[in-house]
N, C-alpha and C. Protein backbone atom coordinates (compact mmCIF):
# COMPACT_ATOMS: atom_id res chain seq x y z
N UNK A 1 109.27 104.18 105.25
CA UNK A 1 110.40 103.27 105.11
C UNK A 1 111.24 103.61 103.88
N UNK A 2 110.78 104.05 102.99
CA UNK A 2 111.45 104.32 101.67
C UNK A 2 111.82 105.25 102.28
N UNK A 3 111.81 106.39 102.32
CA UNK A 3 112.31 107.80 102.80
C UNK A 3 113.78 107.55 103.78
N UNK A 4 113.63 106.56 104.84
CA UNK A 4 114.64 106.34 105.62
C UNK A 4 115.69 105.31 104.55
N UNK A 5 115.40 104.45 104.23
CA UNK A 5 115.77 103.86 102.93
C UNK A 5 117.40 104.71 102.49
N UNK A 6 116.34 105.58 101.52
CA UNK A 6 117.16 106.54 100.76
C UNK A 6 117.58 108.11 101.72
N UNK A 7 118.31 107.23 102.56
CA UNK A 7 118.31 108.38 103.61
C UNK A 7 118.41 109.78 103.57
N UNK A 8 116.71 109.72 103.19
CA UNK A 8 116.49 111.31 103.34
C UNK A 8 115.00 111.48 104.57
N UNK A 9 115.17 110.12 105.61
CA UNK A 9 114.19 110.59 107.01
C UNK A 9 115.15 109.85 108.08
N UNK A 10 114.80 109.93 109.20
CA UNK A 10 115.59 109.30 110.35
C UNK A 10 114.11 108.99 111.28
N UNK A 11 114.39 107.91 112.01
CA UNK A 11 113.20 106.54 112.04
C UNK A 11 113.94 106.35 113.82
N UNK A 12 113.22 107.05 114.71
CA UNK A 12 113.56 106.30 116.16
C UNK A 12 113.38 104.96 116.33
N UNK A 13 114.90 104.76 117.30
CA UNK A 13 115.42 103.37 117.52
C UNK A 13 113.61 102.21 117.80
N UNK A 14 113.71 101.57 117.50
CA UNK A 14 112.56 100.33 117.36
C UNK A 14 111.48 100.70 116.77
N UNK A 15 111.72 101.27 115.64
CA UNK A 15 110.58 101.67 114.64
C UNK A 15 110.30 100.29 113.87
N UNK A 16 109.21 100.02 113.10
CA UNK A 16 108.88 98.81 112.97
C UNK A 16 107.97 99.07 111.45
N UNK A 17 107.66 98.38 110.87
CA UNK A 17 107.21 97.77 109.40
C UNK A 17 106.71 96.45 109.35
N UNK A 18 105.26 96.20 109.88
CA UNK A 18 104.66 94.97 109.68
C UNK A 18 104.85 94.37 108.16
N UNK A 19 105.12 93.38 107.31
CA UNK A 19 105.31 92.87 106.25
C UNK A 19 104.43 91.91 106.37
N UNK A 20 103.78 91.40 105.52
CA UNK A 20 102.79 89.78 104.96
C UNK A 20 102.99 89.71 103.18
N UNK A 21 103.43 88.46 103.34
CA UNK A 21 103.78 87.55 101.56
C UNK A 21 102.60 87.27 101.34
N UNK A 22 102.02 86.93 99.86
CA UNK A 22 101.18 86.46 99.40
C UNK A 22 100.00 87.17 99.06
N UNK A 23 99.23 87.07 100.09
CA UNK A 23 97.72 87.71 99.90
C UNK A 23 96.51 87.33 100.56
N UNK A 24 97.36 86.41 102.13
CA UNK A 24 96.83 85.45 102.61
C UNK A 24 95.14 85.89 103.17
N UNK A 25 93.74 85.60 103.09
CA UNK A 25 93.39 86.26 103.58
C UNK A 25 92.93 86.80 105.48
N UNK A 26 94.00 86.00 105.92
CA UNK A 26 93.62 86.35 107.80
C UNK A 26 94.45 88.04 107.52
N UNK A 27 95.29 88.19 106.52
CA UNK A 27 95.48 89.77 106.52
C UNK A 27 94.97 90.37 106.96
N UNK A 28 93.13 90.10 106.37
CA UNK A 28 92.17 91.20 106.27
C UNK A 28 91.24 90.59 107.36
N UNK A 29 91.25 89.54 107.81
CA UNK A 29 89.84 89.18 108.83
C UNK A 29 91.06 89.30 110.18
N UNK A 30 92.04 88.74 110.33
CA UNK A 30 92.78 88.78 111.73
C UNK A 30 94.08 90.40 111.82
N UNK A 31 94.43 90.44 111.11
CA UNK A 31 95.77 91.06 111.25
C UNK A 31 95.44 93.11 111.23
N UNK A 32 94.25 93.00 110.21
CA UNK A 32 93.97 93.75 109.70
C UNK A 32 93.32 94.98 111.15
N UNK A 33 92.40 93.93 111.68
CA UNK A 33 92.15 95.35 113.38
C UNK A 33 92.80 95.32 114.35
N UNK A 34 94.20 94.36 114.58
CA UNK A 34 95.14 94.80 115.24
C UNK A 34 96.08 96.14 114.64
N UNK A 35 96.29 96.20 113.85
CA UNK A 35 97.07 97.10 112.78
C UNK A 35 96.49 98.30 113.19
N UNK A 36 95.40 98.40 113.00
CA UNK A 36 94.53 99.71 112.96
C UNK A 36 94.24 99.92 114.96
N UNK A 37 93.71 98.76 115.39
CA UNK A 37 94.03 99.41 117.30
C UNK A 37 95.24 99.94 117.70
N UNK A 38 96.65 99.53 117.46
CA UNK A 38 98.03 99.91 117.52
C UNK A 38 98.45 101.14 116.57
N UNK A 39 97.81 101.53 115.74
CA UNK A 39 98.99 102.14 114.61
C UNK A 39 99.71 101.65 113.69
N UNK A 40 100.07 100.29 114.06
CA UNK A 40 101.03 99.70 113.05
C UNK A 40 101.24 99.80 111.41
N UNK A 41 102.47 100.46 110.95
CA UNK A 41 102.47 100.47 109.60
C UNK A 41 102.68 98.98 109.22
N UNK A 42 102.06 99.16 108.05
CA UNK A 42 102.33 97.75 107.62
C UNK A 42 102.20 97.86 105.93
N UNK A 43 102.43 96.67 104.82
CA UNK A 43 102.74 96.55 103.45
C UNK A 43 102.50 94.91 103.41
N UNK A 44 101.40 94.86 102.75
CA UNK A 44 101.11 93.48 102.01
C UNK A 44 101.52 93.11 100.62
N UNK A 45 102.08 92.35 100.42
CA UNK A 45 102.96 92.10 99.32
C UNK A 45 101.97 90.87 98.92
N UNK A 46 101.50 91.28 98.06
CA UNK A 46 100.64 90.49 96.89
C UNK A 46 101.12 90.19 95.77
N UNK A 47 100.63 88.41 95.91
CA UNK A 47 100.44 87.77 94.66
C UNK A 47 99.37 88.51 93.43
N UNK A 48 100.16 88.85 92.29
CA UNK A 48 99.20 89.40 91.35
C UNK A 48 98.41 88.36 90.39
N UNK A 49 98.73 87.68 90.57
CA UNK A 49 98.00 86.08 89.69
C UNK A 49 97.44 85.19 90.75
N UNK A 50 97.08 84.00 90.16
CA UNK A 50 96.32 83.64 90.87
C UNK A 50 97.44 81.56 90.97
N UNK A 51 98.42 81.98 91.22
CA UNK A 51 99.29 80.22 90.94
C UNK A 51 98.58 79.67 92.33
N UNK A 52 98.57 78.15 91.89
CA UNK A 52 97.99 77.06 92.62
C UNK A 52 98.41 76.66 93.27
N UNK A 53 97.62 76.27 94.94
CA UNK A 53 98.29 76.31 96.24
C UNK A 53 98.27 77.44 97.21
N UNK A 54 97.60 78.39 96.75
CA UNK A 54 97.57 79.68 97.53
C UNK A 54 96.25 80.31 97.81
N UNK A 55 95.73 80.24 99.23
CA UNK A 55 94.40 81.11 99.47
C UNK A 55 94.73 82.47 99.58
N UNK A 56 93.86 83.00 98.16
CA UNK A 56 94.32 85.00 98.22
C UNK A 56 93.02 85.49 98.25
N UNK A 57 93.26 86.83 99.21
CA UNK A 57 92.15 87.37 98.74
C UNK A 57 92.06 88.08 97.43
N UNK A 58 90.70 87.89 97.16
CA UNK A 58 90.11 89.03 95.43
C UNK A 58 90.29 90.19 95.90
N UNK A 59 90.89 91.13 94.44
CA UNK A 59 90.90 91.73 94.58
C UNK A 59 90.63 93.26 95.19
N UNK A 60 88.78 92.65 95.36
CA UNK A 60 88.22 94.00 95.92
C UNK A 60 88.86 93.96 97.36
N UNK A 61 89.07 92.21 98.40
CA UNK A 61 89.49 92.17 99.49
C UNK A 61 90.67 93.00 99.73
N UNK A 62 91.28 93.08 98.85
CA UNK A 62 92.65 93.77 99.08
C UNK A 62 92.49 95.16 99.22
N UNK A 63 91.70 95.56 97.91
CA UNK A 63 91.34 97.41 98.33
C UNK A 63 90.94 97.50 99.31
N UNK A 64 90.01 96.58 100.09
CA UNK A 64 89.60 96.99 101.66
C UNK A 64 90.49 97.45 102.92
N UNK A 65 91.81 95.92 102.38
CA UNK A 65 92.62 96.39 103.51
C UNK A 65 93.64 97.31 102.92
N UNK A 66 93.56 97.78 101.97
CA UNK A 66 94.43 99.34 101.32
C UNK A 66 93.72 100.10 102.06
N UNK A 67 92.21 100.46 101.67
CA UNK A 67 91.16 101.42 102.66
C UNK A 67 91.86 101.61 104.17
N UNK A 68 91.96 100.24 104.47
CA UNK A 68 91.88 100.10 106.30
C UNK A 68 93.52 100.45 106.63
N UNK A 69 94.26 101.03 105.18
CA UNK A 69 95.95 101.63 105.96
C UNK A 69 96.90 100.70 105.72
N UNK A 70 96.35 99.77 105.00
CA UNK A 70 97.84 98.68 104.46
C UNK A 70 97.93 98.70 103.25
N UNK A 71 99.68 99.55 103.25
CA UNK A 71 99.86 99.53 101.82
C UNK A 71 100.15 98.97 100.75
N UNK A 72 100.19 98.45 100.13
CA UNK A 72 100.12 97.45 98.72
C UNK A 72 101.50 97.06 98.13
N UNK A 73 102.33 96.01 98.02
CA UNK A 73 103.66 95.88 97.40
C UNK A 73 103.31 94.71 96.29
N UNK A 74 104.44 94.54 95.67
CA UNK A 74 104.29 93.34 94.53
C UNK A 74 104.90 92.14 95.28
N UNK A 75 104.63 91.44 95.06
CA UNK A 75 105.21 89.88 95.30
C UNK A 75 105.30 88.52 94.04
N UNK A 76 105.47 89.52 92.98
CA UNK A 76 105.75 88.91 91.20
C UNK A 76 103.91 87.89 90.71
N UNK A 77 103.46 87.86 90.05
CA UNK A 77 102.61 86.89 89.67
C UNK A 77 102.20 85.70 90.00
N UNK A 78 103.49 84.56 89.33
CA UNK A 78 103.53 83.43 90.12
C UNK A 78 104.02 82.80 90.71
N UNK A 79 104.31 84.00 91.92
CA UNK A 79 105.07 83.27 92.69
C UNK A 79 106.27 82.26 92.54
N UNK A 80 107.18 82.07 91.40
CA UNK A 80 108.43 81.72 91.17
C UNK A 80 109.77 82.29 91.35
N UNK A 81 110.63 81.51 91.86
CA UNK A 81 112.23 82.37 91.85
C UNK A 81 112.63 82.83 90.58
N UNK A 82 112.76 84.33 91.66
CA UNK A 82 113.58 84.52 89.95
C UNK A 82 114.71 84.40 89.37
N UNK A 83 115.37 83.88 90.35
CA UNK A 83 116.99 83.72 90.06
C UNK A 83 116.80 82.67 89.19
N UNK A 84 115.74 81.45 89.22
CA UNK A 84 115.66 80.34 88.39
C UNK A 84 115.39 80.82 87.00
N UNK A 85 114.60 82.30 86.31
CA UNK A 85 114.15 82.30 85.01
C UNK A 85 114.91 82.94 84.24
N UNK A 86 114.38 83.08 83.21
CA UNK A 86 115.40 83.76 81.93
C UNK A 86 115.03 85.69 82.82
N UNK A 87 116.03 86.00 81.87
CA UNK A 87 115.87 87.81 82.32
C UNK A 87 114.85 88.07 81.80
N UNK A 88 114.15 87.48 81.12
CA UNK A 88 112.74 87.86 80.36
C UNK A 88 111.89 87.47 80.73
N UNK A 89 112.08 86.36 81.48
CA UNK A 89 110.67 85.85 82.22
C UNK A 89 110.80 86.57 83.78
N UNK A 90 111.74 87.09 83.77
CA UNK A 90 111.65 87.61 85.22
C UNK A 90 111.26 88.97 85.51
N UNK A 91 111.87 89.65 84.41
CA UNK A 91 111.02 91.47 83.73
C UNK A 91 109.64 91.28 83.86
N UNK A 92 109.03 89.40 82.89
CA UNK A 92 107.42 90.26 83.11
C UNK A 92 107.15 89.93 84.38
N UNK A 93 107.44 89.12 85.43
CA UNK A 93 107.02 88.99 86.64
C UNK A 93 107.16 90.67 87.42
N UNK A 94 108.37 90.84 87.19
CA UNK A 94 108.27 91.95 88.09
C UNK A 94 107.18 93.41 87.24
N UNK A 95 107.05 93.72 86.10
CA UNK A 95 106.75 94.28 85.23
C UNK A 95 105.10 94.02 85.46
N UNK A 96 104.99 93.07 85.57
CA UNK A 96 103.37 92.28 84.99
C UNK A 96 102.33 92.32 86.39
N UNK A 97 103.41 92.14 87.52
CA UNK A 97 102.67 92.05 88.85
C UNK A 97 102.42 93.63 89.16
N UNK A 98 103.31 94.47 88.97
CA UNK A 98 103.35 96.12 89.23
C UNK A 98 102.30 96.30 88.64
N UNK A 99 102.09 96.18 87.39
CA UNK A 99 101.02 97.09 86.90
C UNK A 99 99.34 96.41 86.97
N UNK A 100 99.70 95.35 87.27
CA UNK A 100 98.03 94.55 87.20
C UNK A 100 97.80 95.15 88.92
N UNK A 101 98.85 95.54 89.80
CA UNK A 101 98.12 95.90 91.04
C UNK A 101 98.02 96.88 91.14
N UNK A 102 98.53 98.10 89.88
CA UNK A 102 98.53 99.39 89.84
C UNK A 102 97.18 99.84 89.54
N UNK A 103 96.77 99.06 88.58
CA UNK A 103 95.60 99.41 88.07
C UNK A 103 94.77 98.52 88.72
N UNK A 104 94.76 97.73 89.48
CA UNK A 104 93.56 97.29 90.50
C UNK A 104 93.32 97.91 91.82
N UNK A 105 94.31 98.83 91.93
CA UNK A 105 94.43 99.55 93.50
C UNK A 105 94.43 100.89 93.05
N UNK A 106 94.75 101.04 91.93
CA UNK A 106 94.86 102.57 91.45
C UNK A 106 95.54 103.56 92.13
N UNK A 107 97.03 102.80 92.68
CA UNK A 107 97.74 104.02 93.38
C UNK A 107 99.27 103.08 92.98
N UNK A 108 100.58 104.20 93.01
CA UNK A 108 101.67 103.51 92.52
C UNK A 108 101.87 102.41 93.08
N UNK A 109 103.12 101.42 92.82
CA UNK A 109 103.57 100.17 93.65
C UNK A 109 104.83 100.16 93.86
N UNK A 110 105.98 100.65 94.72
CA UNK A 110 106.99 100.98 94.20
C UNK A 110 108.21 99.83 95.09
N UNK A 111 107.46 99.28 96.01
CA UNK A 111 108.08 98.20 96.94
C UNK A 111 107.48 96.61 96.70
N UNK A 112 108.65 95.92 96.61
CA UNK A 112 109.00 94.38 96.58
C UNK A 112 109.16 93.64 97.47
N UNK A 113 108.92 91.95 97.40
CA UNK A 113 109.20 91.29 98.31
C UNK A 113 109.62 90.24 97.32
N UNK A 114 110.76 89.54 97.75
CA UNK A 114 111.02 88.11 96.33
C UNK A 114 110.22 87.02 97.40
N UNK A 115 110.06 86.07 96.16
CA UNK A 115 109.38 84.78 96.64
C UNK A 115 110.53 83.86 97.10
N UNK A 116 110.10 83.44 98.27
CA UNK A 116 111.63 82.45 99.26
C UNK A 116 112.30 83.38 99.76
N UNK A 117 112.96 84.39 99.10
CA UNK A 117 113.89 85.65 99.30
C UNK A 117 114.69 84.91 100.22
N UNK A 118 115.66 83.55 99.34
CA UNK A 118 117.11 83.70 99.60
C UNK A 118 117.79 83.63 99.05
N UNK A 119 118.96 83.80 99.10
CA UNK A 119 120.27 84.68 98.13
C UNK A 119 119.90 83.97 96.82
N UNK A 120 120.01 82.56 96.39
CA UNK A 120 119.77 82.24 95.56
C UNK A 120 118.49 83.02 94.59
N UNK A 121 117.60 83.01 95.25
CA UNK A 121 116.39 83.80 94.72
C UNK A 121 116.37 85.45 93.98
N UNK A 122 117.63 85.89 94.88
CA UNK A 122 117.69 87.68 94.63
C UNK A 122 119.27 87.42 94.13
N UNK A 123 120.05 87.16 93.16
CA UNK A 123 121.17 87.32 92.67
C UNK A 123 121.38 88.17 92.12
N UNK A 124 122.95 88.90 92.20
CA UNK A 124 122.93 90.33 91.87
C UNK A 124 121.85 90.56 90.19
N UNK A 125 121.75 89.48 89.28
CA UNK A 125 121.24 89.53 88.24
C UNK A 125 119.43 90.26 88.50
N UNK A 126 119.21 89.49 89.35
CA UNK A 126 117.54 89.74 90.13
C UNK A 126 117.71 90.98 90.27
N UNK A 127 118.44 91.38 91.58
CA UNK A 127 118.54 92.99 92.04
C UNK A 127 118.46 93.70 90.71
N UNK A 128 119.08 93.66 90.10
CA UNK A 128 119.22 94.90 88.80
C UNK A 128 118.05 94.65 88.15
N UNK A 129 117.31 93.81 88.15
CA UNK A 129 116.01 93.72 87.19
C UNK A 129 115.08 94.35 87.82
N UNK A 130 114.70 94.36 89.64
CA UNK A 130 114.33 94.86 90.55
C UNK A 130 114.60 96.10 90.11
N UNK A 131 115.16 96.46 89.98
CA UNK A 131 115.99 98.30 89.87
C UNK A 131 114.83 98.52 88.71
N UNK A 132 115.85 98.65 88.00
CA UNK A 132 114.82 98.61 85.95
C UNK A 132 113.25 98.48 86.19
N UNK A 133 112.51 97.41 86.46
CA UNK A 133 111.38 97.16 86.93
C UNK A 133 110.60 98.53 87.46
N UNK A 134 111.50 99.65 88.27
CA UNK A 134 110.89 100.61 88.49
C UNK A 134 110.88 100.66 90.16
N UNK A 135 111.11 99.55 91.00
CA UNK A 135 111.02 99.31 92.48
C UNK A 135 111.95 100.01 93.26
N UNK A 136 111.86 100.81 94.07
CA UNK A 136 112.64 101.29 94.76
C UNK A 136 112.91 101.04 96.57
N UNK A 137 112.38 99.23 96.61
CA UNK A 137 113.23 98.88 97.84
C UNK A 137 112.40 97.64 97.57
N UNK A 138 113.60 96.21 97.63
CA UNK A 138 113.22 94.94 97.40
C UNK A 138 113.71 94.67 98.77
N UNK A 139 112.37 93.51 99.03
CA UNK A 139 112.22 92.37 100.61
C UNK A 139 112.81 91.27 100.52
N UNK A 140 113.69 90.97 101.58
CA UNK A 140 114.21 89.34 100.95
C UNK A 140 113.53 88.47 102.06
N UNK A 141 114.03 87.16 102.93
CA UNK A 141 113.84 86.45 103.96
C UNK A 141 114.81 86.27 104.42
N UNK A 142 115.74 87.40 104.19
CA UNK A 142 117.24 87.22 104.99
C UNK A 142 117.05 87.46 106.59
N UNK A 143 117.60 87.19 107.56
CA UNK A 143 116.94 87.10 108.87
C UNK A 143 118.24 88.76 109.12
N UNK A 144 117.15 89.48 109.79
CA UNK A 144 118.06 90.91 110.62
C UNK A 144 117.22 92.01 110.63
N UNK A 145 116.89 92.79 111.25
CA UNK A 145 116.42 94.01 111.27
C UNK A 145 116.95 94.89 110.35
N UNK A 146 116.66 96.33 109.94
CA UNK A 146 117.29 97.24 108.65
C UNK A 146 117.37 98.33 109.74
N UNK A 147 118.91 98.70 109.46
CA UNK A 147 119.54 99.78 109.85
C UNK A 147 120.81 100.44 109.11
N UNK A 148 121.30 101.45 109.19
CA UNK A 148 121.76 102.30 108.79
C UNK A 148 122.56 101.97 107.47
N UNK A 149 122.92 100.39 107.93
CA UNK A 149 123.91 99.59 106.97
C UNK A 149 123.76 98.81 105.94
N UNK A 150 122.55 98.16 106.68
CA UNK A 150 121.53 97.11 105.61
C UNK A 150 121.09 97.91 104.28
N UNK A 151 120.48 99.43 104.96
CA UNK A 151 119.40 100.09 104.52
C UNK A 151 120.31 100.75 102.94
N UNK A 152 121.69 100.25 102.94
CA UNK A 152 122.37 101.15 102.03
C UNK A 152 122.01 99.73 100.65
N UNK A 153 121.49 99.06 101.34
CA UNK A 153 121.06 98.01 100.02
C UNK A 153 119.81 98.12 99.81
N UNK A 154 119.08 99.10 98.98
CA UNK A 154 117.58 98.95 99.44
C UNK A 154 116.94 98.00 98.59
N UNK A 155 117.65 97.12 97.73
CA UNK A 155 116.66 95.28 96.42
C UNK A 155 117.03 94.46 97.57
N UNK A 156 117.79 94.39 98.61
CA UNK A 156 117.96 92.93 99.25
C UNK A 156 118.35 93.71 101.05
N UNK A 157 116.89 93.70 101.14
CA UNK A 157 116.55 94.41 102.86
C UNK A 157 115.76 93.21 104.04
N UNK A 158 116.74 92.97 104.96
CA UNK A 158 116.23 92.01 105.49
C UNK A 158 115.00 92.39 106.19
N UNK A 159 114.70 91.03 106.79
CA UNK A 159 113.50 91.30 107.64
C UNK A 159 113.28 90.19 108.94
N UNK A 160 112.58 90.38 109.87
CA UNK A 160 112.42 89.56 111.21
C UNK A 160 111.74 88.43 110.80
N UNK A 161 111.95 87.65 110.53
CA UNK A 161 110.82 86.75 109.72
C UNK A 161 110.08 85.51 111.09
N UNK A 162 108.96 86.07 110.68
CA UNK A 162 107.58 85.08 111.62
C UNK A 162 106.66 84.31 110.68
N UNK A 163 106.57 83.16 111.10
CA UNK A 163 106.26 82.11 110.69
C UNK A 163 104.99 81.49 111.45
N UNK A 164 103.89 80.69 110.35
CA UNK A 164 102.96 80.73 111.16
C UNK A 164 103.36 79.42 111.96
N UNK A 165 103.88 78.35 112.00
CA UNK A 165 104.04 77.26 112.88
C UNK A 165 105.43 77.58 114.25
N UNK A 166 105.47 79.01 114.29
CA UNK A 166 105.93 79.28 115.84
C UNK A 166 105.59 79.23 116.48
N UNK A 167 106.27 79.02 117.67
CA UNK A 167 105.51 78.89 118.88
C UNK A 167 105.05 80.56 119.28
N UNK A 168 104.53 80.33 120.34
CA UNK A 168 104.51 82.00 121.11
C UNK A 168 105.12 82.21 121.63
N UNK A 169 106.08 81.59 122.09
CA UNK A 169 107.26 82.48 122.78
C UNK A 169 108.18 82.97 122.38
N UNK A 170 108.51 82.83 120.86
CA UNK A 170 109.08 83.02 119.88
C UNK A 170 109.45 84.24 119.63
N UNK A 171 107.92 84.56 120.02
CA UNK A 171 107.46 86.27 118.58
C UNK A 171 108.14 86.84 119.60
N UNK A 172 108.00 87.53 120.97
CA UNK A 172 108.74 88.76 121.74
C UNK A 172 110.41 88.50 121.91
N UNK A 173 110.72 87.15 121.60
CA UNK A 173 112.29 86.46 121.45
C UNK A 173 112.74 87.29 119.98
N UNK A 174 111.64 87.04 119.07
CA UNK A 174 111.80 87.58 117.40
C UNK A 174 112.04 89.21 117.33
N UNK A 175 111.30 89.68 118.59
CA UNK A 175 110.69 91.52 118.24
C UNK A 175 112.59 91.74 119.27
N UNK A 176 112.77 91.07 120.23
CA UNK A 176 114.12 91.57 120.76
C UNK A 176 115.13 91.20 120.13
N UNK A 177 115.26 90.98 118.97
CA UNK A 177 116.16 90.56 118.32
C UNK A 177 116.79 89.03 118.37
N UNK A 178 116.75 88.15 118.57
CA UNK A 178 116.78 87.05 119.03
C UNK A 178 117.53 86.55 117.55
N UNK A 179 117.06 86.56 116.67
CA UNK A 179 117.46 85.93 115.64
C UNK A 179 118.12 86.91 114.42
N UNK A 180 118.56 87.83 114.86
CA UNK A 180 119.43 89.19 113.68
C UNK A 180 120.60 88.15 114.10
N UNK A 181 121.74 87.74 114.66
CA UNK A 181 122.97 87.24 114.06
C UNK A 181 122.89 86.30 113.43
N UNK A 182 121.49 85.33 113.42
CA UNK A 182 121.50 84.30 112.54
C UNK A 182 121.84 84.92 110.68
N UNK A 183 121.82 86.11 110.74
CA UNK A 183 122.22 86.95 109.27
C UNK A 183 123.80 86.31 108.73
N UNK A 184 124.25 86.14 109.55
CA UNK A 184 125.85 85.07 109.67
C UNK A 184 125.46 83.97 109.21
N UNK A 185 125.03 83.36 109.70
CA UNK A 185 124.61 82.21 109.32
C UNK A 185 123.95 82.30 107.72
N UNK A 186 123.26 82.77 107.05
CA UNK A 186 122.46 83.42 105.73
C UNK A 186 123.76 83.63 105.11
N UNK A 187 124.82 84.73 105.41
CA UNK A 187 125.63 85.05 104.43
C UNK A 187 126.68 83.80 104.59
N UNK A 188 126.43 83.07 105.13
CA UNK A 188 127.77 81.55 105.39
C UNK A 188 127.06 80.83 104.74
N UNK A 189 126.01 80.58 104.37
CA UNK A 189 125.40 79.56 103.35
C UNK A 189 125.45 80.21 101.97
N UNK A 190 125.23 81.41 101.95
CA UNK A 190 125.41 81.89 100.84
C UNK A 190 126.78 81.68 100.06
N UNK A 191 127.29 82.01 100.79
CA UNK A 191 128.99 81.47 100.50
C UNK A 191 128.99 80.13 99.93
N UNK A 192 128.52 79.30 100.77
CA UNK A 192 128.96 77.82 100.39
C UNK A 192 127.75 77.29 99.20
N UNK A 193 126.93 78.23 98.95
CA UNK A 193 125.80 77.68 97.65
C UNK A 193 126.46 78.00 96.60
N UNK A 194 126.35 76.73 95.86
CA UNK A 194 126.76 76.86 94.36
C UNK A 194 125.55 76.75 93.10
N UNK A 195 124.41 76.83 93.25
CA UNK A 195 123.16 76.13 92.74
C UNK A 195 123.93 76.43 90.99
N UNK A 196 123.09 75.67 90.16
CA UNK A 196 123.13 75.58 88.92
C UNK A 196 122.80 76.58 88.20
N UNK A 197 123.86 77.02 87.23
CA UNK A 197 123.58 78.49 86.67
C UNK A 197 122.01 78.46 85.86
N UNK A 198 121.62 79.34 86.54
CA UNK A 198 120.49 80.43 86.36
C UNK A 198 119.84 80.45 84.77
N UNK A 199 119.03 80.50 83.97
CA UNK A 199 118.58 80.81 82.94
C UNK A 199 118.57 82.21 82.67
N UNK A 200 118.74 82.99 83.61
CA UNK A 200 118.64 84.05 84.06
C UNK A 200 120.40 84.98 84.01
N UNK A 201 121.04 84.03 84.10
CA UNK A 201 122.22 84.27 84.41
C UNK A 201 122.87 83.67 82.78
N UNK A 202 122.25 82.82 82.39
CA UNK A 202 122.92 82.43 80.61
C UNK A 202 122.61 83.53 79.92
N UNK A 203 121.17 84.12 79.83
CA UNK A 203 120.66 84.85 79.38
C UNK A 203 121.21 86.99 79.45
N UNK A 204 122.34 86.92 80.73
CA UNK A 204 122.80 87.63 80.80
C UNK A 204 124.20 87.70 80.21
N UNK A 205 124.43 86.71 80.23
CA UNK A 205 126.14 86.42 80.09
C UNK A 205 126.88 86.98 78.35
């Protein structure tokens, strides 16, 4: 995915990138031997701390499903927006989560996912910290598949987003695209959000 990214690979039409937030653990007991019967690439975006409200797996759980072909992304510490913090509290999130999973997995980390990942959350201020941070392709929850056009943004890359309280008829509605123009809808709210300047955004100014 990075490679097509920075377009230097080309990726036949319905190529695919399983994604999971958090660190949930059905990753590794449910998700984990479908992945491996199919082929499916996939990137678990882990919580590197441990914030309250969240069943993660320990660490060793995670090297297992690194072992079993799922590759490892950051998903910041604690889990907070970062558009909400100072530029300094948002460096060590992105900074602090990279390297505590670098050195618990012992292989680079070079892909992101923001927490909520909506516009509010990834403001151009975020993206550039994303950059600096060292990441070379940030996940949002913007609704659309990534192609040729998206892909020229690689800090704010949408994704098909599945949810666990869907129905089932949903998901093959989700995989045919069913919900990529709702991306209109995402950049029309974006438009009309005004949220309260940023700590993040004083701190830049």
């Amino acid at each position: 995915m990075e490679a097509f990214v920075a377009g230097k690979r080309q990726l036949p039409s319905g190529s695919v990138l399983v994604t999971f937030d958090d660190g949930d653990p059905s990753v590794r007991t449910v998700a984990v031997p479908i992945l491996q019967k199919y082929a499916v690439p996939s990137v678990a975006y882990i919580l590197a701390g441990r914030p309250t409200g969240f069943d993660l797996m320990s660490f060793s759980q995670i090297r297992e499903i690194q072992a079993a072909g799922v590759s490892i992304g950051s998903h910041t510490v604690s889990h907070r927006s970062l558009g909400s913090l100072s530029r300094a509290e948002a460096m060590a999130e992105l900074v602090d989560s990279r390297r505590r999973l670098e050195d618990e997995m012992g292989t680079a980390v070079h892909s992101f996912a923001y927490p909520f990942g909506t516009a509010k959350d990834m403001t151009p201020q975020v993206i550039d910290c994303v950059g600096e941070a060292g990441y070379t392709t940030g996940f949002s929850s913007l609704h659309g598949a990534i192609r040729a056009d998206t892909a020229r943004q690689p800090y704010a890359l949408p994704r098909v987003k599945v949810e666990s309280g869907d129905p089932q008829w949903l998901f093959p509605a989700l995989c045919a695209g069913a919900m990529d123009r709702w991306r209109l809808v995402d950049d029309m709210l974006t438009n009309l959000q005004k949220p309260a300047e940023s700590q993040l955004q004083k701190t830049a100014a």
